[in-house]
PDB file of N, CA and C in Angstrom:
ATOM      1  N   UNK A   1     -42.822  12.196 -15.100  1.00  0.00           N
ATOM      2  CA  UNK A   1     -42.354  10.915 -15.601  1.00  0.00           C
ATOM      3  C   UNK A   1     -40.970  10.611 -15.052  1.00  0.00           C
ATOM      4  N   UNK A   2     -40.471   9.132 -15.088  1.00  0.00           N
ATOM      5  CA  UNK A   2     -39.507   8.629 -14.424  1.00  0.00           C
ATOM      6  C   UNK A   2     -38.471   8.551 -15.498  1.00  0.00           C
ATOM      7  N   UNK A   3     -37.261   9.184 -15.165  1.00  0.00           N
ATOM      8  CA  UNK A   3     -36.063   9.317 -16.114  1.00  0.00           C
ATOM      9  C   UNK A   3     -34.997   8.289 -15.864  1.00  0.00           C
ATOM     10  N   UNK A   4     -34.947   7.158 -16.396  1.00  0.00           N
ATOM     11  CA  UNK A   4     -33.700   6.480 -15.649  1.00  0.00           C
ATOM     12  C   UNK A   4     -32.517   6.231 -15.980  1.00  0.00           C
ATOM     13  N   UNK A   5     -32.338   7.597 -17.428  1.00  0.00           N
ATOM     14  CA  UNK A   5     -30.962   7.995 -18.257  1.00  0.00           C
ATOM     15  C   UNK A   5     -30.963   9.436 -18.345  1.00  0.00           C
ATOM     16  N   UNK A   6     -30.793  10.281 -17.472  1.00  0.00           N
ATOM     17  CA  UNK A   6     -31.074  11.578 -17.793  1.00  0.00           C
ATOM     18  C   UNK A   6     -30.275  12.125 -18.886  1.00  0.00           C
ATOM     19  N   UNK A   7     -30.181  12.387 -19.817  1.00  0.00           N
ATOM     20  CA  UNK A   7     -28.893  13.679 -20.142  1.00  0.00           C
ATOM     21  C   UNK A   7     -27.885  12.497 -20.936  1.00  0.00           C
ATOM     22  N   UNK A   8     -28.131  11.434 -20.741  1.00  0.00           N
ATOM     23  CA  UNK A   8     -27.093  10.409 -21.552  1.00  0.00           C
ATOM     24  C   UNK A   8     -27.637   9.078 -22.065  1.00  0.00           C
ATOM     25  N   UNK A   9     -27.130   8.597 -22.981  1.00  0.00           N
ATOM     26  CA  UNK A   9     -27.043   7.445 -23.935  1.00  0.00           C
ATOM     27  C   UNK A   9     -26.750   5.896 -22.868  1.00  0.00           C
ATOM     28  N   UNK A  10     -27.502   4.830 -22.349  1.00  0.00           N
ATOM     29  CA  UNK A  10     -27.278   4.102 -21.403  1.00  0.00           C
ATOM     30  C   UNK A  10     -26.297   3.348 -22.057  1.00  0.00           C
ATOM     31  N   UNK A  11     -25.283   2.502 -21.842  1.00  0.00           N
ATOM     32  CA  UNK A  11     -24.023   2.313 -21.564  1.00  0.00           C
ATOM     33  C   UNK A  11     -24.076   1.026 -21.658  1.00  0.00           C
ATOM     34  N   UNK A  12     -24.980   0.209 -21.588  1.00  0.00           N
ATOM     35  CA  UNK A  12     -25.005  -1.354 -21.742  1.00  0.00           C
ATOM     36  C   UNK A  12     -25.856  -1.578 -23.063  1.00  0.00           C
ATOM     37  N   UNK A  13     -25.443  -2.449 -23.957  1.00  0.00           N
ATOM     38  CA  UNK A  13     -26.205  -2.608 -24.807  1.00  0.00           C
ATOM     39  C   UNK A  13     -27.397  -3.177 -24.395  1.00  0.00           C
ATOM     40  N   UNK A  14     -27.583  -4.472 -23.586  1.00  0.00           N
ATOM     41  CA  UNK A  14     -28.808  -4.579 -23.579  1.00  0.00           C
ATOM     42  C   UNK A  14     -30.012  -3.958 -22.675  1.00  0.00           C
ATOM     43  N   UNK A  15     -29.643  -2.336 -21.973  1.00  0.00           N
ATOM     44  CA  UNK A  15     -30.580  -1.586 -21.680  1.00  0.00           C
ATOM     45  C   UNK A  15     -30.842  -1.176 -22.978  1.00  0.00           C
ATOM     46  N   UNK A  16     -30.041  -0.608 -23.884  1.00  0.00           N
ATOM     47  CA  UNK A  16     -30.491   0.042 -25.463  1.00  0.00           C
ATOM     48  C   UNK A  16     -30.923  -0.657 -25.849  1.00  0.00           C
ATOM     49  N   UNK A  17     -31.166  -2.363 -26.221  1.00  0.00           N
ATOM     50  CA  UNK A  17     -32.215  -3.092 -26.989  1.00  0.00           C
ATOM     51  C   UNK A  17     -33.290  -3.303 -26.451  1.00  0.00           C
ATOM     52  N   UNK A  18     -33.276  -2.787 -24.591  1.00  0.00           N
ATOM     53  CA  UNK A  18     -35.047  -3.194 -24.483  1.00  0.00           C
ATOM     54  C   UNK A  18     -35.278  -1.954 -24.345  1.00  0.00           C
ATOM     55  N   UNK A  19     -34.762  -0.531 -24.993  1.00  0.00           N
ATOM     56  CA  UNK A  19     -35.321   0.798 -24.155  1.00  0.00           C
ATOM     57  C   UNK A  19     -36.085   0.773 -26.308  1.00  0.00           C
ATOM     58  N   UNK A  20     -35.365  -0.142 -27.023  1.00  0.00           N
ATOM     59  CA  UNK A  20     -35.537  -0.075 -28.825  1.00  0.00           C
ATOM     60  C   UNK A  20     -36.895  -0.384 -28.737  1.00  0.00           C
ATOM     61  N   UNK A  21     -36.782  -2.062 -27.730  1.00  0.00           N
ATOM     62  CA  UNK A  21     -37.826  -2.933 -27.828  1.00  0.00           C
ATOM     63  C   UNK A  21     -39.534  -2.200 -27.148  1.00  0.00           C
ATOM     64  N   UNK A  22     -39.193  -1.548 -26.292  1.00  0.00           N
ATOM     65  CA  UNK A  22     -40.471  -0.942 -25.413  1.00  0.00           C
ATOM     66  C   UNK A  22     -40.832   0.099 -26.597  1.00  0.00           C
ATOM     67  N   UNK A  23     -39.951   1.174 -27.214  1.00  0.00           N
ATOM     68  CA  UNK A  23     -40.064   2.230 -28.314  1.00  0.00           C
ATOM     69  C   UNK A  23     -41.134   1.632 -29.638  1.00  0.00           C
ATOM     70  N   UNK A  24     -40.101   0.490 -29.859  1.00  0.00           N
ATOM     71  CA  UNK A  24     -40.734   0.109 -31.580  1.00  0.00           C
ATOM     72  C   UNK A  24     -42.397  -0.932 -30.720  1.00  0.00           C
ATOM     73  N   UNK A  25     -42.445  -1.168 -29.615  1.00  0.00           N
ATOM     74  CA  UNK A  25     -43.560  -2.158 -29.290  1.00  0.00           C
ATOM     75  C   UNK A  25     -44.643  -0.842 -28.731  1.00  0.00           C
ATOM     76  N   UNK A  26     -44.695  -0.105 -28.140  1.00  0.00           N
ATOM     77  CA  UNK A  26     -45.161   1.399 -27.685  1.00  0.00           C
ATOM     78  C   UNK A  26     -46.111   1.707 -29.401  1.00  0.00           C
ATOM     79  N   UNK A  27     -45.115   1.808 -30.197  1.00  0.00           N
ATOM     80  CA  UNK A  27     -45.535   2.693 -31.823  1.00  0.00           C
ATOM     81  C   UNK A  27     -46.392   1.641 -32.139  1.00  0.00           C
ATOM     82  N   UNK A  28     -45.852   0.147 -31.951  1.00  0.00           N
ATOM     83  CA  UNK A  28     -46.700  -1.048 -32.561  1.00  0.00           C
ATOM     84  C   UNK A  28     -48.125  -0.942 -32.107  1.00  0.00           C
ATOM     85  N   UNK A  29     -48.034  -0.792 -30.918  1.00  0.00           N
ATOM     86  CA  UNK A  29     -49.616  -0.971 -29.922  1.00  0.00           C
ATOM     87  C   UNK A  29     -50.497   0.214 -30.647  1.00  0.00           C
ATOM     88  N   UNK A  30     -49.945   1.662 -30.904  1.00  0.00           N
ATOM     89  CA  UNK A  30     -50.682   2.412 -30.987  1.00  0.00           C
ATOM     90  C   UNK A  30     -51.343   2.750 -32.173  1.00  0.00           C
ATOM     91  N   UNK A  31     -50.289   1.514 -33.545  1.00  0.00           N
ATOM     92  CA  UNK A  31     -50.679   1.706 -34.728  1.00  0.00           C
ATOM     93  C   UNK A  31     -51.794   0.384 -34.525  1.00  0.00           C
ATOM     94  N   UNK A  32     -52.040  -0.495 -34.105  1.00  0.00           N
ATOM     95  CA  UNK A  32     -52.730  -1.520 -33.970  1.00  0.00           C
ATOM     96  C   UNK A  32     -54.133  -0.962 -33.404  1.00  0.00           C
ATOM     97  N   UNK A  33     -54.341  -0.424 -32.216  1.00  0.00           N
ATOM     98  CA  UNK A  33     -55.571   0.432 -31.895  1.00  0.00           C
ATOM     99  C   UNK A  33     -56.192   1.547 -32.628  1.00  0.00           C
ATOM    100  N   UNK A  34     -55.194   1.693 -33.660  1.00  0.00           N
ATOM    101  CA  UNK A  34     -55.780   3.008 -34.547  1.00  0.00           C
ATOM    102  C   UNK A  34     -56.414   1.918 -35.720  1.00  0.00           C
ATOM    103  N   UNK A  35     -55.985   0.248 -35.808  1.00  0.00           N
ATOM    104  CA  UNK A  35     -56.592   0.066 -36.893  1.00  0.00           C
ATOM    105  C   UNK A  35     -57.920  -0.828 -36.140  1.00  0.00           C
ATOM    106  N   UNK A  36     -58.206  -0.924 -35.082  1.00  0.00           N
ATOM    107  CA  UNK A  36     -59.830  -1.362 -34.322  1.00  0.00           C
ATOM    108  C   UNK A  36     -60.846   0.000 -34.461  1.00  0.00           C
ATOM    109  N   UNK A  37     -60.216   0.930 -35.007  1.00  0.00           N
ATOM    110  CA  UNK A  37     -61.518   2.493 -35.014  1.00  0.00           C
ATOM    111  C   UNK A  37     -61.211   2.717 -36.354  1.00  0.00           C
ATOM    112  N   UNK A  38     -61.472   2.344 -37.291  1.00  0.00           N
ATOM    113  CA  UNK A  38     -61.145   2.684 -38.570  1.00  0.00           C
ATOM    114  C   UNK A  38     -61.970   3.688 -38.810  1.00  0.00           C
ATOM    115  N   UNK A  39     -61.580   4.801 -39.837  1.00  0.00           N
ATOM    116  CA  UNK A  39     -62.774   5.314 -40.799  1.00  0.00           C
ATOM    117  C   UNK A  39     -64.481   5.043 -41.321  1.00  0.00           C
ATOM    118  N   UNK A  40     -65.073   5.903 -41.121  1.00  0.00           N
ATOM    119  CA  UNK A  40     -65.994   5.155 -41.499  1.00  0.00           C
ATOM    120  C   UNK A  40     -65.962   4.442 -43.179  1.00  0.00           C
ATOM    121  N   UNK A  41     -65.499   5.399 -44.124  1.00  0.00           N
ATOM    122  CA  UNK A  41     -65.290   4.668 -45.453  1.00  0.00           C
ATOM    123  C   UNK A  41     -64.317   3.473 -45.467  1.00  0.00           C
ATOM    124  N   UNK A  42     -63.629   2.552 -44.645  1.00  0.00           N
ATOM    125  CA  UNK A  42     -62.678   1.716 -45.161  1.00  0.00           C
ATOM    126  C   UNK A  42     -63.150   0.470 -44.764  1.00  0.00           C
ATOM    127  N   UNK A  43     -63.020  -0.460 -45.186  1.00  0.00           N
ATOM    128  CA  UNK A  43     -63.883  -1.789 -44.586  1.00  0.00           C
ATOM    129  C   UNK A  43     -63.333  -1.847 -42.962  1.00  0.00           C
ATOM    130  N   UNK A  44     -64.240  -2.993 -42.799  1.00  0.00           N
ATOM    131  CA  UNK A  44     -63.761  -3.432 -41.130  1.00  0.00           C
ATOM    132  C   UNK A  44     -63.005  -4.101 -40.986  1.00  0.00           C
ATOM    133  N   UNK A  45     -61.943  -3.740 -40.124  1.00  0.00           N
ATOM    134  CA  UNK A  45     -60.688  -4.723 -39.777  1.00  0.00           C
ATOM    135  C   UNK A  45     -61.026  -6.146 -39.300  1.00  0.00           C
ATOM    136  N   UNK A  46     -60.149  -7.330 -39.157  1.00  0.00           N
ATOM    137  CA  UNK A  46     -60.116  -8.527 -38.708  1.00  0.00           C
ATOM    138  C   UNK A  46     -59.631  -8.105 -37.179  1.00  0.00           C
ATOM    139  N   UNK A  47     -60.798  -8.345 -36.495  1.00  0.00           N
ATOM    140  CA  UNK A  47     -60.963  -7.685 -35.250  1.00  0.00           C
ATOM    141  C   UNK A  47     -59.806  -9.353 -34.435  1.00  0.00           C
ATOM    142  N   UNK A  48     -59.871 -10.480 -34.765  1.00  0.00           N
ATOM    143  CA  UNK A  48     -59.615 -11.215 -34.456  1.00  0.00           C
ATOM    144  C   UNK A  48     -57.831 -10.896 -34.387  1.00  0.00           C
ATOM    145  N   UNK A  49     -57.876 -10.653 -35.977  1.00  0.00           N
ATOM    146  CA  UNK A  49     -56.021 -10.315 -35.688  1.00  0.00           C
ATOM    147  C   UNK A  49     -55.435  -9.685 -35.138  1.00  0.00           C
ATOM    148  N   UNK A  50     -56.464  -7.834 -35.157  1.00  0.00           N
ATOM    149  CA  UNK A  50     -55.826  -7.072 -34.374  1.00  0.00           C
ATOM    150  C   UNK A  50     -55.682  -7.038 -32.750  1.00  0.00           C
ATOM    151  N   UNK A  51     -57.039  -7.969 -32.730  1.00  0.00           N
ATOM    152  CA  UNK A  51     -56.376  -8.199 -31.224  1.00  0.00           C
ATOM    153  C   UNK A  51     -55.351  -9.219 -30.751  1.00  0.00           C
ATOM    154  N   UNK A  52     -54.854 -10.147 -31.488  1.00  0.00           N
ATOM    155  CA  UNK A  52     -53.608 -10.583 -31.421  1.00  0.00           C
ATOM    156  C   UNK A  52     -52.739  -9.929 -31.573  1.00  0.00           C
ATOM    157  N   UNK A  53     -52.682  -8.931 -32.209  1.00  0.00           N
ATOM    158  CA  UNK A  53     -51.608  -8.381 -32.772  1.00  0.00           C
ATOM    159  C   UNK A  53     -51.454  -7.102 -31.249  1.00  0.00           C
ATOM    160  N   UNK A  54     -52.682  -6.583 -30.953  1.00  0.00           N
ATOM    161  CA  UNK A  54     -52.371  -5.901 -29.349  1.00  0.00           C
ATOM    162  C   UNK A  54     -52.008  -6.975 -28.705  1.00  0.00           C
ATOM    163  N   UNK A  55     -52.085  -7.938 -28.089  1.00  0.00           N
ATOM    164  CA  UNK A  55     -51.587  -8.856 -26.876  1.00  0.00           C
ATOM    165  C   UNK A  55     -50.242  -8.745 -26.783  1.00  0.00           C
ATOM    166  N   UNK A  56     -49.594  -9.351 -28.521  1.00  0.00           N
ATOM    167  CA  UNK A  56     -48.639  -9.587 -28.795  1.00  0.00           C
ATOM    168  C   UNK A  56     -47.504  -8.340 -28.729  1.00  0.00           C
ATOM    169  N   UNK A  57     -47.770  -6.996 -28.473  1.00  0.00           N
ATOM    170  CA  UNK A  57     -47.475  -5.806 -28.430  1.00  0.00           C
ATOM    171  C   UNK A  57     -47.178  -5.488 -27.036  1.00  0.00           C
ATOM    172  N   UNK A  58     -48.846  -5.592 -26.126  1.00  0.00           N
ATOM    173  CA  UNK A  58     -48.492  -5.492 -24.778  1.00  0.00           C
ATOM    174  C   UNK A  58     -47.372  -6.875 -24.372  1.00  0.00           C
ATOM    175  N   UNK A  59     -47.611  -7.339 -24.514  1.00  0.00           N
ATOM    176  CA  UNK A  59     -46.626  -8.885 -23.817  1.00  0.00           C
ATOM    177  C   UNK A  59     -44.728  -7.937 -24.352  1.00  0.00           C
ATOM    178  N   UNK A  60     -44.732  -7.295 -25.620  1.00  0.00           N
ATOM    179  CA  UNK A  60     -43.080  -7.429 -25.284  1.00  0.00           C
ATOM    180  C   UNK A  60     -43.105  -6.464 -25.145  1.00  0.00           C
ATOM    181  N   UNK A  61     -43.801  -5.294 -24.407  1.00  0.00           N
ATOM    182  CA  UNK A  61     -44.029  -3.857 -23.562  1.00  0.00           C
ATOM    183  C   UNK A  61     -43.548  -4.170 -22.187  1.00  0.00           C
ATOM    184  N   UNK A  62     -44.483  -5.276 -21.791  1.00  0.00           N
ATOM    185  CA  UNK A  62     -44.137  -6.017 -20.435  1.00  0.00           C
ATOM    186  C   UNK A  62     -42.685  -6.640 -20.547  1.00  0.00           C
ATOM    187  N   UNK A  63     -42.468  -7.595 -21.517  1.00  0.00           N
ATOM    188  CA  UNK A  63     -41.316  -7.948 -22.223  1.00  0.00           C
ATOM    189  C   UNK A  63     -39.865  -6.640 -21.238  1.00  0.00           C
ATOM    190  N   UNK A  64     -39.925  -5.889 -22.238  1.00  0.00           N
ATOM    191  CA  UNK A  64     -39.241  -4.959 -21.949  1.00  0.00           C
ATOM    192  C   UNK A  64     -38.805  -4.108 -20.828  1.00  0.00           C
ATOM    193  N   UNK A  65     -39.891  -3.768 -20.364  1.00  0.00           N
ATOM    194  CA  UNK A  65     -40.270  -3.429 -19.047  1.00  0.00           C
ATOM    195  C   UNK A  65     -39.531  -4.403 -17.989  1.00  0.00           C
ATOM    196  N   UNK A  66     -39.889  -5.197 -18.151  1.00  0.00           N
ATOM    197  CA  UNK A  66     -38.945  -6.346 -16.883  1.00  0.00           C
ATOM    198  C   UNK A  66     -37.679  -6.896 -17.590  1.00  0.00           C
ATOM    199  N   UNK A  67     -37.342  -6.555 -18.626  1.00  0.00           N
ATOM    200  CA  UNK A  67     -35.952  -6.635 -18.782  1.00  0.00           C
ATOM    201  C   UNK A  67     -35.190  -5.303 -18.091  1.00  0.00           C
ATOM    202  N   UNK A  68     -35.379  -3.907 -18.654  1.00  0.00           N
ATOM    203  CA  UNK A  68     -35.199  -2.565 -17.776  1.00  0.00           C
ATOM    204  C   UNK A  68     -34.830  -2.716 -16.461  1.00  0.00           C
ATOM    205  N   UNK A  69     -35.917  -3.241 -15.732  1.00  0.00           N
ATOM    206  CA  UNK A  69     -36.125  -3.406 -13.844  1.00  0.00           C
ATOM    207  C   UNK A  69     -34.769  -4.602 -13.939  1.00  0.00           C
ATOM    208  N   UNK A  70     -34.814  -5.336 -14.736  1.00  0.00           N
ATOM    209  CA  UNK A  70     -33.516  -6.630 -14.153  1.00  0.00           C
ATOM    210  C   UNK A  70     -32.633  -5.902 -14.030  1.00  0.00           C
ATOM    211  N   UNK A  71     -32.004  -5.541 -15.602  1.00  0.00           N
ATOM    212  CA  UNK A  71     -30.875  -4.557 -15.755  1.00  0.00           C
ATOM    213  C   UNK A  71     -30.883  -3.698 -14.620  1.00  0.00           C
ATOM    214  N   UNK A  72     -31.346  -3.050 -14.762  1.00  0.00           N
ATOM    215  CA  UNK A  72     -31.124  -1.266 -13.702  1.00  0.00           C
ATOM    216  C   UNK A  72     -30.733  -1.983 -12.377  1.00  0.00           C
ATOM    217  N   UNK A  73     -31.726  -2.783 -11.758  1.00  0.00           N
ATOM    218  CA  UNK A  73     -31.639  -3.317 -10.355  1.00  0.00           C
ATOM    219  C   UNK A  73     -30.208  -4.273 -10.111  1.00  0.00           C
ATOM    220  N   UNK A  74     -29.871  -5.041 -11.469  1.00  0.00           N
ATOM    221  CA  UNK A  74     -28.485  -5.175 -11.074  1.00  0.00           C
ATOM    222  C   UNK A  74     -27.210  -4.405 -11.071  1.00  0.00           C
ATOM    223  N   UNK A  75     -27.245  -3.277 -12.063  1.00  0.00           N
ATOM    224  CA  UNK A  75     -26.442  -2.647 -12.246  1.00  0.00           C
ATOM    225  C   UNK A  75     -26.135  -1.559 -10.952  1.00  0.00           C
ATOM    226  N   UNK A  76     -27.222  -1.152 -10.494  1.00  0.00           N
ATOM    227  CA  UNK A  76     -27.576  -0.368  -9.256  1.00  0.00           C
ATOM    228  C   UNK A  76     -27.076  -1.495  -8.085  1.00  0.00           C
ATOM    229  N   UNK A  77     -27.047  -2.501  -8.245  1.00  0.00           N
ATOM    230  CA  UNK A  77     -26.626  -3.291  -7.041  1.00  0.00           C
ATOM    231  C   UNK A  77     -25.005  -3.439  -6.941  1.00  0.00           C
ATOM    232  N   UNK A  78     -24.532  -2.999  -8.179  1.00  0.00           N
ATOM    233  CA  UNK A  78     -23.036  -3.575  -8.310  1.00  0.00           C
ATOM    234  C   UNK A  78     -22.151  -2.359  -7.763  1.00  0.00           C
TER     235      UNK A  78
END
């Protein structure tokens, strides 16, 4: 895997709010796919929401992700 803070805390706040944003959207996605396979005892989810609710997860994954590449690529340019 690709490290692009080794050993330290990144230094600009807004790499730390999209490294928050990819973290808390990462946990979001994975609690959202755990609720499309439910149990067999628990009713069936609103398949409709949860897949809004993944889009809306991947989109600020991507979100994040191309905030990262802006940041880094300018900071690396300066």
């Amino acid at each position: 895997s690709v490290c692009f803070f080794p050993s330290q805390k990144p230094k600009s706040e807004l790499v730390r709010a999209s490294l928050r944003l990819l973290t808390s959207s990462a946990y979001r996605l994975q609690s959202e796919c755990r609720k499309a396979l439910p149990a067999e005892p628990s009713p069936a989810p609103d398949i409709q929401l949860v897949t809004q609710q993944v889009i809306q997860c991947a989109y600020d994954i991507a979100k994040a992700a191309k905030q990262l590449v802006t940041i880094t690529t300018k900071e690396n340019n300066n």
